[in-house]
N, C-alpha and C. Protein backbone atom coordinates (compact mmCIF):
# COMPACT_ATOMS: atom_id res chain seq x y z
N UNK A 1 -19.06 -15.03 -4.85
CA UNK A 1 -20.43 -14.65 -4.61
C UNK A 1 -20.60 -13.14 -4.49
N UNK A 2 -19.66 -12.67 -4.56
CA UNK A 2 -19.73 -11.02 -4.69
C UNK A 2 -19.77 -10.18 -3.29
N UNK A 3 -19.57 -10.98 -2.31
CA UNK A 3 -19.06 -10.84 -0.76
C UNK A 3 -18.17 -9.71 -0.49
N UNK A 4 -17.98 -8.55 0.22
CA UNK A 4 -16.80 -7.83 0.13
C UNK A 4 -16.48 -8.61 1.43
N UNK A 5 -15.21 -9.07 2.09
CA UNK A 5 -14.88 -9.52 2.84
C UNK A 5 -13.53 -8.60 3.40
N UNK A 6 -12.84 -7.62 2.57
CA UNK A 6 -12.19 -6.73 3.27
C UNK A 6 -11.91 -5.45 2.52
N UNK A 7 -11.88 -4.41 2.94
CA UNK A 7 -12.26 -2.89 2.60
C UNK A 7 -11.15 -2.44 3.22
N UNK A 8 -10.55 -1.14 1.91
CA UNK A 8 -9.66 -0.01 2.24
C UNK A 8 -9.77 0.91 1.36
N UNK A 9 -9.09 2.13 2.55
CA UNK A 9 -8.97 3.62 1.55
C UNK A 9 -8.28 4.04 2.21
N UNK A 10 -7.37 4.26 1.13
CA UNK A 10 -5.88 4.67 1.11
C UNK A 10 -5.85 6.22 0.39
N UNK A 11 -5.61 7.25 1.66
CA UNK A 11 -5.17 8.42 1.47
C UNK A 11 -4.01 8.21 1.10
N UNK A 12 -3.62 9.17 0.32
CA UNK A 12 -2.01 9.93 -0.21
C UNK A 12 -1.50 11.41 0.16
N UNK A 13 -0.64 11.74 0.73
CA UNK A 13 0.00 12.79 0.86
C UNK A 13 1.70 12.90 0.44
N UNK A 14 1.60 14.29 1.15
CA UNK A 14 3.62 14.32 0.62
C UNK A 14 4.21 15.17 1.82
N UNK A 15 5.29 14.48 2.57
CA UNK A 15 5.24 15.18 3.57
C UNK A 15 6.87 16.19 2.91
N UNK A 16 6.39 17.59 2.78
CA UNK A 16 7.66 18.31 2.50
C UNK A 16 9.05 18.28 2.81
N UNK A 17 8.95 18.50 4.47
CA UNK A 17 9.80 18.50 4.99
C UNK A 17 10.65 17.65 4.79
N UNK A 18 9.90 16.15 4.89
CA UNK A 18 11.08 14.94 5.07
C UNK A 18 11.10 14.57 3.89
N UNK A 19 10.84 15.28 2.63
CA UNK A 19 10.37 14.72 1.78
C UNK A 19 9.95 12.81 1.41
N UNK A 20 8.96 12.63 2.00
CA UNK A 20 8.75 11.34 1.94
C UNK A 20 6.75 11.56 1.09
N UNK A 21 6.89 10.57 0.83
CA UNK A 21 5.48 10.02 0.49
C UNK A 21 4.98 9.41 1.34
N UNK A 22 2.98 10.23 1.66
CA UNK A 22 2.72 9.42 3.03
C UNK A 22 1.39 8.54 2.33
N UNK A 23 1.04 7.78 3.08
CA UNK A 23 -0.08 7.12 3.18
C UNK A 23 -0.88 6.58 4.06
N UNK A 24 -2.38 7.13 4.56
CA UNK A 24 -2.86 6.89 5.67
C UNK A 24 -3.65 5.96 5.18
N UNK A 25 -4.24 4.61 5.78
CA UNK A 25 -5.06 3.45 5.48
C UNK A 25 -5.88 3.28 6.57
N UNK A 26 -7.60 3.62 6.01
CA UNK A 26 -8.50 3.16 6.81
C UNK A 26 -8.94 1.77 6.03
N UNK A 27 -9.31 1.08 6.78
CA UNK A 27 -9.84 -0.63 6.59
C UNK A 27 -11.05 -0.80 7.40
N UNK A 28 -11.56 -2.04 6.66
CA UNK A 28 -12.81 -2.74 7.62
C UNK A 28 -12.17 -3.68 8.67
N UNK A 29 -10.97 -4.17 8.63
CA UNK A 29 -10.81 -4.46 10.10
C UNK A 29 -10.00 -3.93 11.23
N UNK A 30 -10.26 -2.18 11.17
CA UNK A 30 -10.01 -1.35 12.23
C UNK A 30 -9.13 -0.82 13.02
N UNK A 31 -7.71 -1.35 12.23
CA UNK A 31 -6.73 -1.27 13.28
C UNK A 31 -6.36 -0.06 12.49
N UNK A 32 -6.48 1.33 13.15
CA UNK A 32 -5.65 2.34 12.63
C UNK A 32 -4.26 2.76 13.20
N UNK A 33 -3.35 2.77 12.01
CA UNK A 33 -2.36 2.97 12.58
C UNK A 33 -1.80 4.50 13.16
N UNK A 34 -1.06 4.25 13.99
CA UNK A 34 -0.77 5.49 14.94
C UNK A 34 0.00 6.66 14.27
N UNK A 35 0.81 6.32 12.99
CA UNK A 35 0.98 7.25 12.15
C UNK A 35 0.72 6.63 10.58
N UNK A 36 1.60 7.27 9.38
CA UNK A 36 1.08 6.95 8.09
C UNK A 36 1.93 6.53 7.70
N UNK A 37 2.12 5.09 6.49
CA UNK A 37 3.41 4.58 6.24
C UNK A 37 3.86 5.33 5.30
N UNK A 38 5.08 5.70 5.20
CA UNK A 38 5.87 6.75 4.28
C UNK A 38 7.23 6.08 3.62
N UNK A 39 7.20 6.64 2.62
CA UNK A 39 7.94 6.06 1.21
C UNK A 39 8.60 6.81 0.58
N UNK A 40 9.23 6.66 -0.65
CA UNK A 40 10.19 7.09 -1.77
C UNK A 40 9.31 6.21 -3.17
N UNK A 41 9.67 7.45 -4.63
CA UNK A 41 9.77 6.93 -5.60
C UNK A 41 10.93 6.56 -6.32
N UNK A 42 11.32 5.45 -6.64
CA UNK A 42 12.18 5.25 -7.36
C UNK A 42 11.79 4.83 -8.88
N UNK A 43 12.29 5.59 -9.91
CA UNK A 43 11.62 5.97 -11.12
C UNK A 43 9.84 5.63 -10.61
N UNK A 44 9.28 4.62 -11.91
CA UNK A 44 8.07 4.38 -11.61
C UNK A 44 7.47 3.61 -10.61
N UNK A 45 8.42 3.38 -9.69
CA UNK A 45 7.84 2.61 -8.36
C UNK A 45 7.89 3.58 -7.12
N UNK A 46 6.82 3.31 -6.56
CA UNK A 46 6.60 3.79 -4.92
C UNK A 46 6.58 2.68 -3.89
N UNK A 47 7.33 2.52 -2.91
CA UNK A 47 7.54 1.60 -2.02
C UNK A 47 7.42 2.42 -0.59
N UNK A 48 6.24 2.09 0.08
CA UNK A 48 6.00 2.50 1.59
C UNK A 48 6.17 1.67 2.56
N UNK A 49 6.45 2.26 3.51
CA UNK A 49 6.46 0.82 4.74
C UNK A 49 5.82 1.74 6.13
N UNK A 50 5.39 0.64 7.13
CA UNK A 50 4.61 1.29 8.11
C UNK A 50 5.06 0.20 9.37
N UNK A 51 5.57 0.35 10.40
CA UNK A 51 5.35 -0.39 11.39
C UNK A 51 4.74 -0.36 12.74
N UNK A 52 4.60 -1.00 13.28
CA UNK A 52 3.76 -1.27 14.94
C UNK A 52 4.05 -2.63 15.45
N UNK A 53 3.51 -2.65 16.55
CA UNK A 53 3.90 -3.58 17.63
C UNK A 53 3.40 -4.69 16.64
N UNK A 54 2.82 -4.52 16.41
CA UNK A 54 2.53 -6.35 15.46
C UNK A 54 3.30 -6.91 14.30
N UNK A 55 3.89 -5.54 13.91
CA UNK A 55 5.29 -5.97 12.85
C UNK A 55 5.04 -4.73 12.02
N UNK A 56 5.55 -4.73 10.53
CA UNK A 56 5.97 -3.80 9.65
C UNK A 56 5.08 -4.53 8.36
N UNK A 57 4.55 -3.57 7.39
CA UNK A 57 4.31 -3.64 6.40
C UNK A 57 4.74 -2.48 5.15
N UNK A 58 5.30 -3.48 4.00
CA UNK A 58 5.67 -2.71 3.18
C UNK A 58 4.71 -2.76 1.90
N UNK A 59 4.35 -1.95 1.12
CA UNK A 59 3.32 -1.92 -0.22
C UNK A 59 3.77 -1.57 -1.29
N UNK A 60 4.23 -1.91 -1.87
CA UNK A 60 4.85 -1.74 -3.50
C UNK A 60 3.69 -1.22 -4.86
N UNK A 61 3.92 0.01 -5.42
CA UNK A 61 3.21 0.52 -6.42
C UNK A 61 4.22 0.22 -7.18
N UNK A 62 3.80 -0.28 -8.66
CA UNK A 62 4.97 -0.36 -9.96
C UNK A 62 3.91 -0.04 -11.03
N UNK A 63 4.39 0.91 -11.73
CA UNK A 63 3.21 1.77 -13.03
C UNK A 63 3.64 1.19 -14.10
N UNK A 64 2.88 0.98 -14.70
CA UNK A 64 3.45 0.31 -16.35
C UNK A 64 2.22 1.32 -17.48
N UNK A 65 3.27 2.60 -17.66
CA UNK A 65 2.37 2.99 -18.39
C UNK A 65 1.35 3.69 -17.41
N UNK A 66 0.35 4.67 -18.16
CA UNK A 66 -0.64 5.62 -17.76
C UNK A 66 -1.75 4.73 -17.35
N UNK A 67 -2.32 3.48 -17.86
CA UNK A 67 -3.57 2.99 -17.72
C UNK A 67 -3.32 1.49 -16.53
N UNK A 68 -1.75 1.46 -16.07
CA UNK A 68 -2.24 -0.01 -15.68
C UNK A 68 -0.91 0.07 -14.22
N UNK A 69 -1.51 -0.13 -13.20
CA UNK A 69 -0.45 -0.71 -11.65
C UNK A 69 -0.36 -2.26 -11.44
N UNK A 70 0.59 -2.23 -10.91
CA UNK A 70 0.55 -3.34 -10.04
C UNK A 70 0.77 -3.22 -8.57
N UNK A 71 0.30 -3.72 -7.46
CA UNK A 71 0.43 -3.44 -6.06
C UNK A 71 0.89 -4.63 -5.26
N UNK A 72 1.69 -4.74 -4.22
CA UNK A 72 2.08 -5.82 -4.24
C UNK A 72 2.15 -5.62 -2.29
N UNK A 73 1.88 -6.07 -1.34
CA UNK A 73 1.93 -6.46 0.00
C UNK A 73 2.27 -6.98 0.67
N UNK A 74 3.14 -7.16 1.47
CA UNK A 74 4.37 -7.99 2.39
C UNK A 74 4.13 -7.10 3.53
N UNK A 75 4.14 -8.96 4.51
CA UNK A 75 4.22 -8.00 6.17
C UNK A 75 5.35 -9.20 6.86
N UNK A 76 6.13 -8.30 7.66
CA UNK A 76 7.24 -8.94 8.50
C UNK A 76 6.45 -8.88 10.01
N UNK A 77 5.72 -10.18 10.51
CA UNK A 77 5.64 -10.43 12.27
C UNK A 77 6.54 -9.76 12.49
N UNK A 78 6.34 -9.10 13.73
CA UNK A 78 7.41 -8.60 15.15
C UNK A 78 8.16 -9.59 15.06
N UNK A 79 9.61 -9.34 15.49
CA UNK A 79 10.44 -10.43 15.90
C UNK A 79 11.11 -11.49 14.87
N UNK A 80 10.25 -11.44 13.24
CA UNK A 80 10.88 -11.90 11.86
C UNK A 80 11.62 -11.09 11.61
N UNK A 81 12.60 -11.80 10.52
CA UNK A 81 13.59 -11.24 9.83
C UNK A 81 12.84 -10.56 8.42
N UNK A 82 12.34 -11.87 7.96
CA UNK A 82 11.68 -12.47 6.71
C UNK A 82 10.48 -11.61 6.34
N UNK A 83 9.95 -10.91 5.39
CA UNK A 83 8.47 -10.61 4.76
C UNK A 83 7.76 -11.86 4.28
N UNK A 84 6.77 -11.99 4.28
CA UNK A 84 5.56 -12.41 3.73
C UNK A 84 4.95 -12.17 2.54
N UNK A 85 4.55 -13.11 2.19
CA UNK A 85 3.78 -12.12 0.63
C UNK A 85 2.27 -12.26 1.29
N UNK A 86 1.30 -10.90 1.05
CA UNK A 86 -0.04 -10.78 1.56
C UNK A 86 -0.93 -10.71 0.53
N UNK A 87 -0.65 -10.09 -0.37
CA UNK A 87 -1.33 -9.74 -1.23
C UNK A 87 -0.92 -9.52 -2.15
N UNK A 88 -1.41 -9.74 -3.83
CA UNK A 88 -0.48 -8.17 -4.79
C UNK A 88 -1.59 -8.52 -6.30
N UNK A 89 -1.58 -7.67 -6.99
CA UNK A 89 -2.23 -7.34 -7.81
C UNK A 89 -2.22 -6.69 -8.82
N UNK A 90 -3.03 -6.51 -10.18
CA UNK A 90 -2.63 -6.07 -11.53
C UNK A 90 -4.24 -5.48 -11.33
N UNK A 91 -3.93 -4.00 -11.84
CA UNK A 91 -4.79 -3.30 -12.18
C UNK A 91 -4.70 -2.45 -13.29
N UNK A 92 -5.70 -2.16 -13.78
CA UNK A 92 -6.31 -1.78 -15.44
C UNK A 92 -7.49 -0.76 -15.51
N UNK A 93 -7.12 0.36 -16.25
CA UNK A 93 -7.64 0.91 -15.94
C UNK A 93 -8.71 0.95 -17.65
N UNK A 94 -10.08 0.58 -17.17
CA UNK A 94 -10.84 0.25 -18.32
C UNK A 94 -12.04 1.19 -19.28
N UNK A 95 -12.02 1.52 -20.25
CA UNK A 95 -13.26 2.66 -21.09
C UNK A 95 -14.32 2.75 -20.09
N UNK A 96 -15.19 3.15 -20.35
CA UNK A 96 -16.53 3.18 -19.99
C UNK A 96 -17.35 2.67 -21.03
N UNK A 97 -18.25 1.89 -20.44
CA UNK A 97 -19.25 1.62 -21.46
C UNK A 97 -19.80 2.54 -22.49
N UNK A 98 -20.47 2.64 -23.48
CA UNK A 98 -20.59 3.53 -24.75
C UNK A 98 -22.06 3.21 -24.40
């Protein structure tokens, strides 16, 4: 029905020093985290992870090519061994109408 039912924006940075890749995530359901989850590229993949008292989440970027990602979301509960699959996705990047 065309409902947005959950919202994000996902800053990118690069933190020099440690050389890591950061990422800060604001959402519509509010929980900001206390710092930014930070990552490595390995060739065309970026893999971040972020944790807090409620557990750890990791987010997988894989590029195929200039026009198209895939994103992929796993969260480990506090106290699991195990990830979750949350989310993941194929994106395309499309013309503009003429």
């Amino acid at each position: 029905d065309g409902t947005v039912s959950f919202g994000s924006h996902n800053v990118f940075g690069f933190d020099q020093q440690a050389k890591l890749v950061t990422m800060h995530q604001f959402d519509s359901m509010g929980f900001v985290p206390a710092s930014p989850a930070t990552g490595t590229w390995n060739g065309d993949e970026l893999v971040l992870e972020r944790s807090s008292p409620r557990g750890a989440a990791r987010v997988t970027y894989s590029f195929d090519g200039d026009d198209a990602y895939r994103m992929r979301l796993n969260f480990k509960p506090a106290g699991s061994d195990g990830w979750q699959d949350m989310v993941s996705g194929l994106y395309r990047r499309v013309s503009p109408s003429s």
